[in-house]
PDB file of N, CA and C in Angstrom:
ATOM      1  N   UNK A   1     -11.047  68.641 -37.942  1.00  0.00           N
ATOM      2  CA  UNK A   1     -11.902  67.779 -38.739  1.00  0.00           C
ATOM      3  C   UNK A   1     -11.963  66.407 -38.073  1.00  0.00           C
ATOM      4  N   UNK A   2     -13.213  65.880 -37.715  1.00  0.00           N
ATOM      5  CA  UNK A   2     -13.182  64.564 -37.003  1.00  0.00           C
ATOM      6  C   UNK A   2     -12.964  63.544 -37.878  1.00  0.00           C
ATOM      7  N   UNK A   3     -12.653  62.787 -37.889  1.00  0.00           N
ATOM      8  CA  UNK A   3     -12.277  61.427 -39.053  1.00  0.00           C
ATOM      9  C   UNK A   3     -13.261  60.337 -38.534  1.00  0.00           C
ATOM     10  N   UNK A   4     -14.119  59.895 -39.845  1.00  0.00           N
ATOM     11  CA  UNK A   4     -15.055  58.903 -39.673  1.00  0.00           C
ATOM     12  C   UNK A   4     -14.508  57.766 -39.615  1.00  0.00           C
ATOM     13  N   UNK A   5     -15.085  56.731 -39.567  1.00  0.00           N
ATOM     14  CA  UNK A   5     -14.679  55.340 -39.988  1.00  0.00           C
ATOM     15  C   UNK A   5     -15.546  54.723 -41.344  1.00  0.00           C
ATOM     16  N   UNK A   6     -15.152  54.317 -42.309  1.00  0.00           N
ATOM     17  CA  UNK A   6     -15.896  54.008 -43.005  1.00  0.00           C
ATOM     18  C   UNK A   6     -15.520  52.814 -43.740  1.00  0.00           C
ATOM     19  N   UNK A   7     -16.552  51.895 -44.507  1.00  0.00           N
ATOM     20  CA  UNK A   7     -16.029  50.797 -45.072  1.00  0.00           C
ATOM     21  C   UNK A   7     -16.561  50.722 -46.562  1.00  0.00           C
ATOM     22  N   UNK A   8     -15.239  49.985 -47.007  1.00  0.00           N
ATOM     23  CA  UNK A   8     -15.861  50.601 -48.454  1.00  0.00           C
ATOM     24  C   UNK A   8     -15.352  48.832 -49.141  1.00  0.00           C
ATOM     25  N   UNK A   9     -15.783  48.382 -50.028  1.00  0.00           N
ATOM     26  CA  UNK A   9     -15.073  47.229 -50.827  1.00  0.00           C
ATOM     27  C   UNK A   9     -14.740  47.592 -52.191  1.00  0.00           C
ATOM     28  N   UNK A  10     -13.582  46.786 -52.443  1.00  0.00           N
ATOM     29  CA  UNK A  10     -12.832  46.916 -53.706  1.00  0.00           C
ATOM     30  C   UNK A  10     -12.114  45.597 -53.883  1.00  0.00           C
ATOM     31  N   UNK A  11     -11.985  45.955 -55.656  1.00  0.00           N
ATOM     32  CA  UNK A  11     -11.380  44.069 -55.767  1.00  0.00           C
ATOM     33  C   UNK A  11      -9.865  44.676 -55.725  1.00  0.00           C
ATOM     34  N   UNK A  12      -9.316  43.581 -56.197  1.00  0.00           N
ATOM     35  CA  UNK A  12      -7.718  42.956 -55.967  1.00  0.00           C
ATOM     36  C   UNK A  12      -6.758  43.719 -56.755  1.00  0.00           C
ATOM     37  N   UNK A  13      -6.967  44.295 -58.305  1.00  0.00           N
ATOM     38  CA  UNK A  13      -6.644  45.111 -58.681  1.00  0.00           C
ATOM     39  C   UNK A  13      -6.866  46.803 -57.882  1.00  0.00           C
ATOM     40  N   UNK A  14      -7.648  47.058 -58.248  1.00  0.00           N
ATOM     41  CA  UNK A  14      -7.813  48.499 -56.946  1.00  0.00           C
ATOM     42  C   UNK A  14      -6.864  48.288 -55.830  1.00  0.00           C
ATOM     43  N   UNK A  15      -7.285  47.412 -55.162  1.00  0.00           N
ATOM     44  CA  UNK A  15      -6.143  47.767 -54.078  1.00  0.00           C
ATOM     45  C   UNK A  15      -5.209  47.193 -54.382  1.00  0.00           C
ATOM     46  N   UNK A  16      -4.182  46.709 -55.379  1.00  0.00           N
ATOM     47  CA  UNK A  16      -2.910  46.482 -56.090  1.00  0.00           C
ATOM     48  C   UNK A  16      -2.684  48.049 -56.066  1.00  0.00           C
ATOM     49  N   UNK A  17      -3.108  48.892 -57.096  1.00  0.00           N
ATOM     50  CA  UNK A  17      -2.748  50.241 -57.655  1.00  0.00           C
ATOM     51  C   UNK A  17      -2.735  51.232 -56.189  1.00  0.00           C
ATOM     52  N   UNK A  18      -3.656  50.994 -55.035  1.00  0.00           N
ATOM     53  CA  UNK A  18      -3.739  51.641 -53.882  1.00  0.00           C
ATOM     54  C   UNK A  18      -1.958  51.688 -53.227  1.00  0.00           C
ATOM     55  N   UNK A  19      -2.218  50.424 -53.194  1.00  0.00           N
ATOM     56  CA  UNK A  19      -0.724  50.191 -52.768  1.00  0.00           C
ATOM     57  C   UNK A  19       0.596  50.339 -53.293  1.00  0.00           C
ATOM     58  N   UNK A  20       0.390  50.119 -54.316  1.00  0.00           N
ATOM     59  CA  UNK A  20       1.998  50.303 -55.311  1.00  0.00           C
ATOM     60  C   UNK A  20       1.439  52.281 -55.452  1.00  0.00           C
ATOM     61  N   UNK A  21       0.694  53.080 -55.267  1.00  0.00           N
ATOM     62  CA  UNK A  21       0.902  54.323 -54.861  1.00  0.00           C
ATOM     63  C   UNK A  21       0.868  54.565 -53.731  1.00  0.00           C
ATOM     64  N   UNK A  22       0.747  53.889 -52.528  1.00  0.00           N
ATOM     65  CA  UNK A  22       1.450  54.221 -51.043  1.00  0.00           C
ATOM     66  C   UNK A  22       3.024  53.817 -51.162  1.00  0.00           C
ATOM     67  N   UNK A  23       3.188  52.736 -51.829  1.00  0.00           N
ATOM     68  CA  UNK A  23       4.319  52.707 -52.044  1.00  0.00           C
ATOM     69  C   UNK A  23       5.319  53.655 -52.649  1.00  0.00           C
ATOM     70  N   UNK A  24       4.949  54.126 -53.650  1.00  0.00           N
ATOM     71  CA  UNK A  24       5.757  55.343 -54.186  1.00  0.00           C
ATOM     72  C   UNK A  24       5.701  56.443 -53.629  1.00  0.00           C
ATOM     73  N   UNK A  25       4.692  56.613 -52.905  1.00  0.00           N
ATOM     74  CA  UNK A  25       4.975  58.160 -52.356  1.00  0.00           C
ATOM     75  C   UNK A  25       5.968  57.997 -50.850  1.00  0.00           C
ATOM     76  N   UNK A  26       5.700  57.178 -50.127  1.00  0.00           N
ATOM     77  CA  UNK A  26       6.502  56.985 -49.268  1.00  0.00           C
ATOM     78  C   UNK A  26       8.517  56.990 -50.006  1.00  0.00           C
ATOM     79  N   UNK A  27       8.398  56.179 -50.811  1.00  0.00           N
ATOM     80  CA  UNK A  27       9.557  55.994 -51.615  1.00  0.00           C
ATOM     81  C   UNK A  27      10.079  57.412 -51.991  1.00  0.00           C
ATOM     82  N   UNK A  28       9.071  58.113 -52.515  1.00  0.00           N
ATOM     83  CA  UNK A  28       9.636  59.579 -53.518  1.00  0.00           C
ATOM     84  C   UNK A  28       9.860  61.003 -51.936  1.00  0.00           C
ATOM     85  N   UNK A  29       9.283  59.984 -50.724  1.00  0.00           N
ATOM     86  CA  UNK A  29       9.523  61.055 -49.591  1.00  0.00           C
ATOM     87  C   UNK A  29       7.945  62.212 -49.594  1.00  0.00           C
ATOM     88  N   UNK A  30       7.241  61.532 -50.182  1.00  0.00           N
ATOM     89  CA  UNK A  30       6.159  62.735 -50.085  1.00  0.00           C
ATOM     90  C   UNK A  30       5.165  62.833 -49.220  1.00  0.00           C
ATOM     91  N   UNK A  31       5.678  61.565 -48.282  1.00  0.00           N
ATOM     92  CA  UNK A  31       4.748  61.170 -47.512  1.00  0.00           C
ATOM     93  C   UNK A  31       4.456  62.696 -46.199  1.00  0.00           C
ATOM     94  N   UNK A  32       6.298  63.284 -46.217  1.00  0.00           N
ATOM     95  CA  UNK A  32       5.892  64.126 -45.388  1.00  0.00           C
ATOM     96  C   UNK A  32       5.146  63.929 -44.002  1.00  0.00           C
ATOM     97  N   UNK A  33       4.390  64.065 -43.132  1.00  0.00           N
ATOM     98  CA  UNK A  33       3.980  64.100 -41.743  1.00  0.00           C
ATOM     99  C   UNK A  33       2.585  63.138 -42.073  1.00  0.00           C
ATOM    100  N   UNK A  34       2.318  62.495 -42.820  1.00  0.00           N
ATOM    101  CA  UNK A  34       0.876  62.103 -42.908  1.00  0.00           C
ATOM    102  C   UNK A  34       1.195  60.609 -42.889  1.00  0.00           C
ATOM    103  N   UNK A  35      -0.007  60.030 -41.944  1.00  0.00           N
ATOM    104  CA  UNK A  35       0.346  58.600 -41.314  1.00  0.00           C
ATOM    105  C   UNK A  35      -0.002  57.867 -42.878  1.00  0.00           C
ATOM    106  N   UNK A  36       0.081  56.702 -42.073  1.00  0.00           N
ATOM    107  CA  UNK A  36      -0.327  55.610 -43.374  1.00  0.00           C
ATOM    108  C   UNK A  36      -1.932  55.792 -43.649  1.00  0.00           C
ATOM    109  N   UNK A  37      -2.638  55.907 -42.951  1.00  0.00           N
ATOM    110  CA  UNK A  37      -4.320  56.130 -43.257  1.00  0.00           C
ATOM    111  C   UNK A  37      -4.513  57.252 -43.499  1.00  0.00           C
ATOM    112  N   UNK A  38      -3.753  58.355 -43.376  1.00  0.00           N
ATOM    113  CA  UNK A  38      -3.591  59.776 -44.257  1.00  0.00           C
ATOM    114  C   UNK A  38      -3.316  59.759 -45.760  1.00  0.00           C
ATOM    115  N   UNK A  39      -2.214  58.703 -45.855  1.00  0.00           N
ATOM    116  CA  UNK A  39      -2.007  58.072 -47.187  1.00  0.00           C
ATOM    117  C   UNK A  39      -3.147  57.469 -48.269  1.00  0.00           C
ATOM    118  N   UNK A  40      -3.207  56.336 -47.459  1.00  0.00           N
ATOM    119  CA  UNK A  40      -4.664  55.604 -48.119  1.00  0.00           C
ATOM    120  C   UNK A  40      -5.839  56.411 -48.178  1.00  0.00           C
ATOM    121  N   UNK A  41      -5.792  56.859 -47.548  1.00  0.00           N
ATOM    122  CA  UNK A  41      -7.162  58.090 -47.482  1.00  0.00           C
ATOM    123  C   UNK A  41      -7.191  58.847 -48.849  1.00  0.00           C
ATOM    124  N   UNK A  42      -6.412  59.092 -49.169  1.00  0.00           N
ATOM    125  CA  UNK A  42      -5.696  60.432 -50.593  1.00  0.00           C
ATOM    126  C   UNK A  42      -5.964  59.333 -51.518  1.00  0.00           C
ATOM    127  N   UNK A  43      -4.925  58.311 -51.452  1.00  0.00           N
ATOM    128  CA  UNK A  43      -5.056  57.523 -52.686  1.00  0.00           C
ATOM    129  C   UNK A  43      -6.389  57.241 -52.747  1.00  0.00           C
ATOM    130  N   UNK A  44      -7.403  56.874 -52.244  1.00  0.00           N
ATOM    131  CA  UNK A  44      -8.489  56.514 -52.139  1.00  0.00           C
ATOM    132  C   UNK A  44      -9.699  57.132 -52.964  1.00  0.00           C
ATOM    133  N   UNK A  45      -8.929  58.796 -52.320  1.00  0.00           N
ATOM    134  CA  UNK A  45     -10.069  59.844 -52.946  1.00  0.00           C
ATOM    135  C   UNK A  45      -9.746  60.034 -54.645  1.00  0.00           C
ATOM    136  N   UNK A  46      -8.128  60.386 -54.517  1.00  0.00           N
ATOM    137  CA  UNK A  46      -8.030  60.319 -56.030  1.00  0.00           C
ATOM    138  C   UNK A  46      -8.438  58.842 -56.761  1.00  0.00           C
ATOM    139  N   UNK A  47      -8.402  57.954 -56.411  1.00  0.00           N
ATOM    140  CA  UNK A  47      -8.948  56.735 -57.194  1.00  0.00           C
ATOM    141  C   UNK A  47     -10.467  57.118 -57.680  1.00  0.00           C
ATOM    142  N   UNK A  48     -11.152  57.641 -56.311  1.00  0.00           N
ATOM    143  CA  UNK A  48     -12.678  57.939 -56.662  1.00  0.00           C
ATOM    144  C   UNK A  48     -12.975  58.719 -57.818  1.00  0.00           C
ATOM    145  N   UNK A  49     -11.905  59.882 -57.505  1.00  0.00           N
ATOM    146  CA  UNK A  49     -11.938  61.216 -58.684  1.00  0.00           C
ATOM    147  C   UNK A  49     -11.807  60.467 -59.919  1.00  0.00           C
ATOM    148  N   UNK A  50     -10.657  59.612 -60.083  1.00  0.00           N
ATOM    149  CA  UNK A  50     -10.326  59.135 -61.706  1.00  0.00           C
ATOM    150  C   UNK A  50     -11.388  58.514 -61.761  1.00  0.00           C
ATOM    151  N   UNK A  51     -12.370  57.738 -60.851  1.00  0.00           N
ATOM    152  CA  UNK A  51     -13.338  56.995 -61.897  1.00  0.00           C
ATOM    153  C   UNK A  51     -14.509  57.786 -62.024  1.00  0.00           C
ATOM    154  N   UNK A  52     -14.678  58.716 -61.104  1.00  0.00           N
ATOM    155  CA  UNK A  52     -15.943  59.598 -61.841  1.00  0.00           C
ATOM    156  C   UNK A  52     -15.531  60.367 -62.724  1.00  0.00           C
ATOM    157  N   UNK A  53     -14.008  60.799 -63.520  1.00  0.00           N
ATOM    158  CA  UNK A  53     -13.499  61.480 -64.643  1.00  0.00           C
ATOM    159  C   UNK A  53     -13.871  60.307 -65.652  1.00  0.00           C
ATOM    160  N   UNK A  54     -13.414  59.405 -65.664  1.00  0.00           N
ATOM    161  CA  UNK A  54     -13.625  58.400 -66.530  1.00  0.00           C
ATOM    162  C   UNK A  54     -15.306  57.802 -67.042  1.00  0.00           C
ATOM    163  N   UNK A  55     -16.246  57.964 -65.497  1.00  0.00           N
ATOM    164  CA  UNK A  55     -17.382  58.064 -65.862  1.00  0.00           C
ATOM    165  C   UNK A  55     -18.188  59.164 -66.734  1.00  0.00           C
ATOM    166  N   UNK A  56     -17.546  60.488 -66.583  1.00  0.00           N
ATOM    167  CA  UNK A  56     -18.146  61.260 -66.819  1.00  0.00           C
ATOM    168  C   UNK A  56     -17.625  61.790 -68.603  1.00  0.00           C
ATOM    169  N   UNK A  57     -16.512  61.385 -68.905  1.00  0.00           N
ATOM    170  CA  UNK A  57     -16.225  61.219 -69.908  1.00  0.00           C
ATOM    171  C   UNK A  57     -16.518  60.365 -70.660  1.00  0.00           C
ATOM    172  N   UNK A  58     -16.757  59.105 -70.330  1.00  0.00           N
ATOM    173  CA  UNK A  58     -17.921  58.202 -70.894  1.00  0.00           C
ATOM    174  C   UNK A  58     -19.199  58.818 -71.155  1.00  0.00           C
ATOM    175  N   UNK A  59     -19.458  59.466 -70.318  1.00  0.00           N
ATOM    176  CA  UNK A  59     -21.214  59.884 -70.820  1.00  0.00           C
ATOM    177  C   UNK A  59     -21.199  61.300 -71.906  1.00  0.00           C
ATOM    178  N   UNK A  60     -20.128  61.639 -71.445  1.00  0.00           N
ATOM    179  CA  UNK A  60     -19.959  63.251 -72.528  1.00  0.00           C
ATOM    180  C   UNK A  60     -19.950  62.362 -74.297  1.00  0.00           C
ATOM    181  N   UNK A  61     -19.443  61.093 -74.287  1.00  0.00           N
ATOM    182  CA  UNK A  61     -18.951  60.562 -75.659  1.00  0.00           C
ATOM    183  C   UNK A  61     -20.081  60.144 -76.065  1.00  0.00           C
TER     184      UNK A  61
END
């Protein structure tokens, strides 16, 4: 899989929560073989996922 480069913006909170979960997974050892931008990458996507769950549960209400 080739890895893009991409740029994305977020405020100060977001990437607070980005980080204090790179932080814990490194901490809990789950980091396993995956670099730090393997990391952020994940947290990233799941951040995306929770807010389109959260969007989409907004619109179901």
């Amino acid at each position: 899989m080739a890895r893009q480069k991409i740029s994305i913006a977020i405020d100060i909170e977001t990437a607070s929560k980005l980080l204090a979960r790179l932080a814990k997974e490194r901490k809990n050892g789950n980091s396993g073989t995956l670099s730090r931008s393997d990391l952020v990458e994940k947290a990233i996507k799941e951040n995306i996922n929770s807010l389109q769950n959260e969007s989409e549960a907004g619109e179901a209400a």
